[in-house]
Protein backbone atom coordinates (compact mmCIF):
# COMPACT_ATOMS: atom_id res chain seq x y z
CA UNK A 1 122.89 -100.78 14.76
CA UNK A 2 122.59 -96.73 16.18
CA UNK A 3 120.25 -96.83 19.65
CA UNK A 4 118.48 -94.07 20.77
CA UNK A 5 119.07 -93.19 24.65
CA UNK A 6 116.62 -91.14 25.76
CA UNK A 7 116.38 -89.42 29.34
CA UNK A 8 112.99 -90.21 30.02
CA UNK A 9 109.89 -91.83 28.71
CA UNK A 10 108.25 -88.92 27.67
CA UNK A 11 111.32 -87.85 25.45
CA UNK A 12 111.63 -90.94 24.04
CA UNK A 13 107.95 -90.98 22.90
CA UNK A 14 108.32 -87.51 21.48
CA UNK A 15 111.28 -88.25 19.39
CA UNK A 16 109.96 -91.61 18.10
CA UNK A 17 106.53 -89.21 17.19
CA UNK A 18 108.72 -87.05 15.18
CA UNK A 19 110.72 -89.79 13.58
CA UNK A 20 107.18 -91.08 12.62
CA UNK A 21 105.66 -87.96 11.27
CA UNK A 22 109.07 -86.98 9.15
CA UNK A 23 108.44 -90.62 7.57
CA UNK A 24 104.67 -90.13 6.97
CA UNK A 25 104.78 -87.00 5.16
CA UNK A 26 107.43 -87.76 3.23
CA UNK A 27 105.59 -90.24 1.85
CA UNK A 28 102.70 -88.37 1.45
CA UNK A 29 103.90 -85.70 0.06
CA UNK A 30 104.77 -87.64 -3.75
CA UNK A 31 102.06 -88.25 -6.05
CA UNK A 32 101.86 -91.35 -6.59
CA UNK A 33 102.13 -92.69 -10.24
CA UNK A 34 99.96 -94.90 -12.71
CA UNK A 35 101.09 -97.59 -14.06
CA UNK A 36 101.28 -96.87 -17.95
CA UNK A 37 98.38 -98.79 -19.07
CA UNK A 38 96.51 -96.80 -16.69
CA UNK A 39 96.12 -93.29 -18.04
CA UNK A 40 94.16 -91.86 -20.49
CA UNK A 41 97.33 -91.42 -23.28
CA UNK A 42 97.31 -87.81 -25.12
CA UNK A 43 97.40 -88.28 -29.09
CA UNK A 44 100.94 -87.78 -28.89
CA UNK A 45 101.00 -87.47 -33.27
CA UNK A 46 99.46 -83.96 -32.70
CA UNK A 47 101.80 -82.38 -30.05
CA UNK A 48 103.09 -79.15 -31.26
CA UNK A 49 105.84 -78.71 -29.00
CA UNK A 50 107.15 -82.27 -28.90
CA UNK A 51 106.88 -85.29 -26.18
CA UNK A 52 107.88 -84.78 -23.29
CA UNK A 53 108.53 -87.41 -20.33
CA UNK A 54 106.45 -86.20 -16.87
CA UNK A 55 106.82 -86.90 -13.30
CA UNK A 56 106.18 -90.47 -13.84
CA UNK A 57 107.74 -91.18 -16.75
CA UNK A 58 104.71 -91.30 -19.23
CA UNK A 59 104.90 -89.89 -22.41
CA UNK A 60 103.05 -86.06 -22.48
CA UNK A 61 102.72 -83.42 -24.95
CA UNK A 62 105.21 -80.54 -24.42
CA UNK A 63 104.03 -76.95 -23.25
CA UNK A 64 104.93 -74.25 -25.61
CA UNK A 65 106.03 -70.32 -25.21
CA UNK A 66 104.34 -68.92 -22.49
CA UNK A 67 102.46 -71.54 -21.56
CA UNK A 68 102.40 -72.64 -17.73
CA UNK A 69 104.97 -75.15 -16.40
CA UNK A 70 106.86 -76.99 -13.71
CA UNK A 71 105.35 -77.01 -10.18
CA UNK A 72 107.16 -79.57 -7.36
CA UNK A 73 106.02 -82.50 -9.04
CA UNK A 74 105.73 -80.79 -12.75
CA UNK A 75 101.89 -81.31 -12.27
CA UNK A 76 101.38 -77.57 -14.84
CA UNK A 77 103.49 -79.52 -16.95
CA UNK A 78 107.19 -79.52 -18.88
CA UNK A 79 108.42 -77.15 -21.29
CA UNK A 80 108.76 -78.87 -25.26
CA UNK A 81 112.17 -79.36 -26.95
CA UNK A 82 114.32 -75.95 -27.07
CA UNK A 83 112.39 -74.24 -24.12
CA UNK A 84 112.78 -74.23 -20.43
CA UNK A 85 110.88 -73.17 -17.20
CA UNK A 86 111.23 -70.07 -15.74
CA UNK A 87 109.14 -68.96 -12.86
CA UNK A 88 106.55 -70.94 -14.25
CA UNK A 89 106.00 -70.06 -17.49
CA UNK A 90 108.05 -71.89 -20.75
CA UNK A 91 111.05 -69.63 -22.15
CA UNK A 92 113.31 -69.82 -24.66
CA UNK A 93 113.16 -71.08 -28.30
CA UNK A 94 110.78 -73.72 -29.85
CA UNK A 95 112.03 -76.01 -32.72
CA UNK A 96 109.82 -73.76 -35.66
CA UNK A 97 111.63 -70.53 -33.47
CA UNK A 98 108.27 -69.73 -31.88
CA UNK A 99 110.02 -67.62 -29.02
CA UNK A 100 109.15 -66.26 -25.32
CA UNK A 101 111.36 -64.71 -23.04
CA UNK A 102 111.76 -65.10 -19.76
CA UNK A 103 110.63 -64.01 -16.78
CA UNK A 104 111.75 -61.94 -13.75
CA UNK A 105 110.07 -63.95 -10.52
């Protein structure tokens, strides 16, 4: 087991504080995810641009061309089959060859 050795008390306190805060928003700073059951389920027949797995591993309709994406925890959603993020927007290529290009960020 690592110790800590600290010089005085008032060091010590300050480095277990930051310890503490690194852990805390680290923790807070993940959404936290429904269990499956729990969400209202898209009618996944009628996605255009294919289903798509999000953030938590629930089935989602993809976006298409253009359309807004990503984010750090993909909350504007993910980019259908053929396409890709890009600055946040969807690029590339759908399955039917419905098209967007890219774009400089």
């Amino acid at each position: 087991m690592r110790t800590i050795s600290c010089i005085s008390g008032v060091s010590c306190l300050l480095t277990l504080c930051s310890i503490l805060l690194l852990i805390l928003q680290n923790a807070a700073a993940s959404p936290l995810c429904p269990e499956r059951n729990e969400i209202t389920p898209e009618d996944l027949n009628t996605c255009k641009y294919g289903v798509v797995l999000g953030w938590c591993g629930n089935p989602a309709c993809g976006k298409g061309p253009g359309d807004p994406c990503g984010g750090r925890w993909e909350e504007n959603g993910i980019c259908g089959e053929g396409m890709y993020c890009v600055c946040g927007y969807c690029a590339g290529c759908t399955t039917t060859l419905e098209c967007a290009l890219g774009r400089f960020c």
